[in-house]
N, C-alpha and C. Protein backbone atom coordinates (compact mmCIF):
# COMPACT_ATOMS: atom_id res chain seq x y z
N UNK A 1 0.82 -1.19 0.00
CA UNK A 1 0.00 0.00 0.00
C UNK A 1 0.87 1.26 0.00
N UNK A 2 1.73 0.88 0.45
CA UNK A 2 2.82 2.56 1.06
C UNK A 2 3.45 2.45 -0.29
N UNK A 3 3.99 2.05 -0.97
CA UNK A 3 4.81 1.64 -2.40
C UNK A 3 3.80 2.04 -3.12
N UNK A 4 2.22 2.06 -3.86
CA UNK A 4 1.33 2.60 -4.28
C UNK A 4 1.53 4.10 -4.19
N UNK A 5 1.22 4.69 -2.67
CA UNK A 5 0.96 5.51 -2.48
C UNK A 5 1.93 6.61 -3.39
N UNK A 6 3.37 5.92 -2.49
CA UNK A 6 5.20 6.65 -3.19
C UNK A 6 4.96 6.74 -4.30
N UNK A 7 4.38 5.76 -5.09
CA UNK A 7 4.56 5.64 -7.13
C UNK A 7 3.52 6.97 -7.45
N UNK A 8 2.31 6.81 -6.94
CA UNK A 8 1.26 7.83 -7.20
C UNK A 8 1.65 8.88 -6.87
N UNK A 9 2.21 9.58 -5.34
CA UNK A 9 2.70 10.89 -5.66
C UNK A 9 3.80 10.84 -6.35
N UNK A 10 4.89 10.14 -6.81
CA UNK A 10 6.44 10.96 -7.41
C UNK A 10 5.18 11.28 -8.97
N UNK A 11 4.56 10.33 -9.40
CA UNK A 11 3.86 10.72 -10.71
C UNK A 11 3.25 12.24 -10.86
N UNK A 12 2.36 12.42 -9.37
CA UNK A 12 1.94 13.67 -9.55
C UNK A 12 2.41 14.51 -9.58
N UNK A 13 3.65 14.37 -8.81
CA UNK A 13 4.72 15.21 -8.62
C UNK A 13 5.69 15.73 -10.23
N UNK A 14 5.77 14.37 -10.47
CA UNK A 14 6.89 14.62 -11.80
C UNK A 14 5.75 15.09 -12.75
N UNK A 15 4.55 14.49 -12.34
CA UNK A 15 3.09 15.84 -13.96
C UNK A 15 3.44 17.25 -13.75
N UNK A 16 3.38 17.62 -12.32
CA UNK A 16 3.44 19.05 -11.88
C UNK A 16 5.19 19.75 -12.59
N UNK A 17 5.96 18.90 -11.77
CA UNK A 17 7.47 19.57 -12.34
C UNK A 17 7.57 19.49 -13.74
N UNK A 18 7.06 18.67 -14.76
CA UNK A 18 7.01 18.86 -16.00
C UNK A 18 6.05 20.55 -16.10
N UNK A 19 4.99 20.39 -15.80
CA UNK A 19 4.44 21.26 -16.85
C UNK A 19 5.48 22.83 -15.84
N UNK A 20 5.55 22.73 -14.67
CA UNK A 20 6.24 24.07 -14.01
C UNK A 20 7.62 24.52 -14.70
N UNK A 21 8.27 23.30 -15.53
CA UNK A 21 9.54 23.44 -16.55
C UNK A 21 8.84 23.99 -17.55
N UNK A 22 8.15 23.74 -18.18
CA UNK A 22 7.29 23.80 -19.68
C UNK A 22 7.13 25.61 -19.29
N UNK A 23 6.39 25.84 -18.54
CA UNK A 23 6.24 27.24 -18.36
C UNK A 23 6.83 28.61 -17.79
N UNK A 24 7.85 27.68 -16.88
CA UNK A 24 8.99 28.65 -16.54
C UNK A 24 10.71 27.80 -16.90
N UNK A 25 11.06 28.86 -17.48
CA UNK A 25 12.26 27.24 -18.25
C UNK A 25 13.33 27.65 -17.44
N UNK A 26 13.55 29.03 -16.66
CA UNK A 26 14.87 28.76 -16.03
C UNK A 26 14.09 27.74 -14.44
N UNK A 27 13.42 27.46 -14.36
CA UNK A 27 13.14 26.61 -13.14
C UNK A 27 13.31 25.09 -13.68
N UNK A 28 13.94 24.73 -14.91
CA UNK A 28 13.90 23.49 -15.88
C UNK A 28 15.26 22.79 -15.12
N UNK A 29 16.07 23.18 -14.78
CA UNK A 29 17.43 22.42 -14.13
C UNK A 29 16.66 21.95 -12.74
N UNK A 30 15.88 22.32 -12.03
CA UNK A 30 15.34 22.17 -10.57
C UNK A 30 14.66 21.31 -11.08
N UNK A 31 13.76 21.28 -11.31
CA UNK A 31 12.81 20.07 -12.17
C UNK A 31 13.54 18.79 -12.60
N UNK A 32 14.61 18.76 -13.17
CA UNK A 32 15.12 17.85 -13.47
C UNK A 32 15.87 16.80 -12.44
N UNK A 33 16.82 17.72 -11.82
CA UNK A 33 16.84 17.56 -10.57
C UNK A 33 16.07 16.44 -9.20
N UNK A 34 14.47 17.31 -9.64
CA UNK A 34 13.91 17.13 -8.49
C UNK A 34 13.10 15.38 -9.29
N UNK A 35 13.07 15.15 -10.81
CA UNK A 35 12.83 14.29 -11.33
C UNK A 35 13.63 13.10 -11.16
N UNK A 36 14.85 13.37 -11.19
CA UNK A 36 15.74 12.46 -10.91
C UNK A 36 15.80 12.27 -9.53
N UNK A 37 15.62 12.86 -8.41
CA UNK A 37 15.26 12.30 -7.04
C UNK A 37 13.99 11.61 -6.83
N UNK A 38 13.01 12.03 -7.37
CA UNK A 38 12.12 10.83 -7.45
C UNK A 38 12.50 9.86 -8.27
N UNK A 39 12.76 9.35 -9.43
CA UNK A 39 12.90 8.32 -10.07
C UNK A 39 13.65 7.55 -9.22
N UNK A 40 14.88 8.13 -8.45
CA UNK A 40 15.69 7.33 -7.49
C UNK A 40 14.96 6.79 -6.41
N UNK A 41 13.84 7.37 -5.66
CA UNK A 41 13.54 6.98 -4.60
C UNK A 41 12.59 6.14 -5.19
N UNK A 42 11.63 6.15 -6.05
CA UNK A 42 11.19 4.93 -6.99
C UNK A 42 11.81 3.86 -7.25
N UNK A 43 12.89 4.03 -7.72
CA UNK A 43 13.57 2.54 -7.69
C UNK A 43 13.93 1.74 -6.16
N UNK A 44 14.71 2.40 -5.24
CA UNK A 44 14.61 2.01 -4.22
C UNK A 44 13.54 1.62 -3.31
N UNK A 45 12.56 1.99 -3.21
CA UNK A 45 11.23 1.42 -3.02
C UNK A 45 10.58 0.18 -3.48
N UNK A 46 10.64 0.37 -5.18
CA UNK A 46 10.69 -1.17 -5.80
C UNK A 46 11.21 -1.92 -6.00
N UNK A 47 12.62 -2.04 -5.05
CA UNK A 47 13.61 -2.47 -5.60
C UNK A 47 13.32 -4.07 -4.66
N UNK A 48 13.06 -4.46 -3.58
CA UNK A 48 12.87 -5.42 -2.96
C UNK A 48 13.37 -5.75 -1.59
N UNK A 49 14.49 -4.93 -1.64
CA UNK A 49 15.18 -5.26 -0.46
C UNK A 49 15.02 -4.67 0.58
N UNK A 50 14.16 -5.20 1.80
CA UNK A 50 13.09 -4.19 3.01
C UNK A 50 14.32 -3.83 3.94
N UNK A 51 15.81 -4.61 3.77
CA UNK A 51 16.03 -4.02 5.05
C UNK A 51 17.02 -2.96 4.26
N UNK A 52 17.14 -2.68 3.16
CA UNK A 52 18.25 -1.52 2.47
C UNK A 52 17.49 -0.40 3.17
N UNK A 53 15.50 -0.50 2.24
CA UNK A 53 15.08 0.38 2.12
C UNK A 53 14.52 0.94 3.55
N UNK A 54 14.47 -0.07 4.85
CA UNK A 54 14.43 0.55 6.23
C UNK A 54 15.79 1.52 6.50
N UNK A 55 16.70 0.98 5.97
CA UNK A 55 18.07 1.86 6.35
C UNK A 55 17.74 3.12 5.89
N UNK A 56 17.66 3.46 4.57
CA UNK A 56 17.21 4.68 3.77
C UNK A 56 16.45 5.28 4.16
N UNK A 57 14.92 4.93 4.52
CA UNK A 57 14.08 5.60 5.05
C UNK A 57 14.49 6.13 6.46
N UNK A 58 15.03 5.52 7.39
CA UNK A 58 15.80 5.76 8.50
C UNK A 58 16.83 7.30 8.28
N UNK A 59 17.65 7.20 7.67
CA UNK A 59 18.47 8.23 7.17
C UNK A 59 17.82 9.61 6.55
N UNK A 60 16.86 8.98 6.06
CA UNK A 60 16.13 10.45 5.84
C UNK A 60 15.28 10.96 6.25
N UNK A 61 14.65 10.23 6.96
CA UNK A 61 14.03 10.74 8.23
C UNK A 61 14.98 11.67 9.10
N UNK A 62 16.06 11.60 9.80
CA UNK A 62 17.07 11.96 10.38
C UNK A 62 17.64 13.20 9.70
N UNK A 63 17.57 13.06 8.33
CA UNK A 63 18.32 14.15 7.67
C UNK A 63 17.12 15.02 7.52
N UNK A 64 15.78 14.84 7.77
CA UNK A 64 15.08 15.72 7.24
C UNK A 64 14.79 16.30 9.39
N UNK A 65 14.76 15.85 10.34
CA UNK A 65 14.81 16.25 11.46
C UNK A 65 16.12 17.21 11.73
N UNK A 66 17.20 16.67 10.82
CA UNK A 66 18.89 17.64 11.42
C UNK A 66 17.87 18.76 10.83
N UNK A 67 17.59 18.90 9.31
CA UNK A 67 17.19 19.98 8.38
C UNK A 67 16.32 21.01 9.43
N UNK A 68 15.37 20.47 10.09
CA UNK A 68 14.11 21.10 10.30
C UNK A 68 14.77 22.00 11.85
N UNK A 69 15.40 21.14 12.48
CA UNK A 69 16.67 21.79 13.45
C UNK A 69 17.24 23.30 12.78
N UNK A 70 18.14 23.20 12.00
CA UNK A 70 18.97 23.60 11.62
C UNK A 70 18.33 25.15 11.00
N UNK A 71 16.94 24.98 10.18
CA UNK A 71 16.33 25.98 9.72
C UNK A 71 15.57 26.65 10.95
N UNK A 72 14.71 26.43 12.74
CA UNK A 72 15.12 26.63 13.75
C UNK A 72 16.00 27.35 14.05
N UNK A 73 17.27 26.73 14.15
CA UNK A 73 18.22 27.48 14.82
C UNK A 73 18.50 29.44 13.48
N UNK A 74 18.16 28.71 12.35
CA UNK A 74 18.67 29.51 11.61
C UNK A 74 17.99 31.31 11.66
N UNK A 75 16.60 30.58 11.95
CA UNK A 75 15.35 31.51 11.91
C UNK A 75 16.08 32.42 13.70
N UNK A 76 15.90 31.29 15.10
CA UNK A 76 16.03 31.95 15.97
C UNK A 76 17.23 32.86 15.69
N UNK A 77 18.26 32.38 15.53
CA UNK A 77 19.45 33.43 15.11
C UNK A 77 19.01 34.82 13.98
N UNK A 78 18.54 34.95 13.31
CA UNK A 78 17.95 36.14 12.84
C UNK A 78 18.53 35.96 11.50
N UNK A 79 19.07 35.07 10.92
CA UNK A 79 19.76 34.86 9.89
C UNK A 79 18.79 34.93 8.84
N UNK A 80 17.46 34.50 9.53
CA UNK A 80 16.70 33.59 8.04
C UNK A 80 15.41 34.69 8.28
């Protein structure tokens, strides 16, 4: 069900970043970009192997908590 879900949004996702390239073209390198990070996390997802893809999901979970920290600290500091 969770592998469904992942395939259905990167799709909606990669409809949206297509047409947002199509209409603004210097945003076309980000798009591509952001296409090729989904296609990657697509494959890893379908790829089979539950305990790679627990590691991965693990890690980015973590990297997206340092992130959410870090933009925090960035904001309290007056930086942001």
């Amino acid at each position: 069900m969770i592998r469904n879900a992942i395939a259905a949004g990167a799709a909606v996702y990669g409809v949206i970043l297509v047409i947002e390239a199509v209409r603004h073209p210097s945003f076309a390198l980000t798009a591509i970009a952001a296409a090729l990070f989904l296609a990657a996390a697509g494959i890893l997802f379908w790829s089979g192997n539950e305990q790679r893809t627990k590691k991965v999901e693990m890690a980015l979970l973590w990297v997206c908590v340092g992130l959410f920290l870090l933009y925090g600290l960035l904001v309290a500091g007056g930086v942001l």
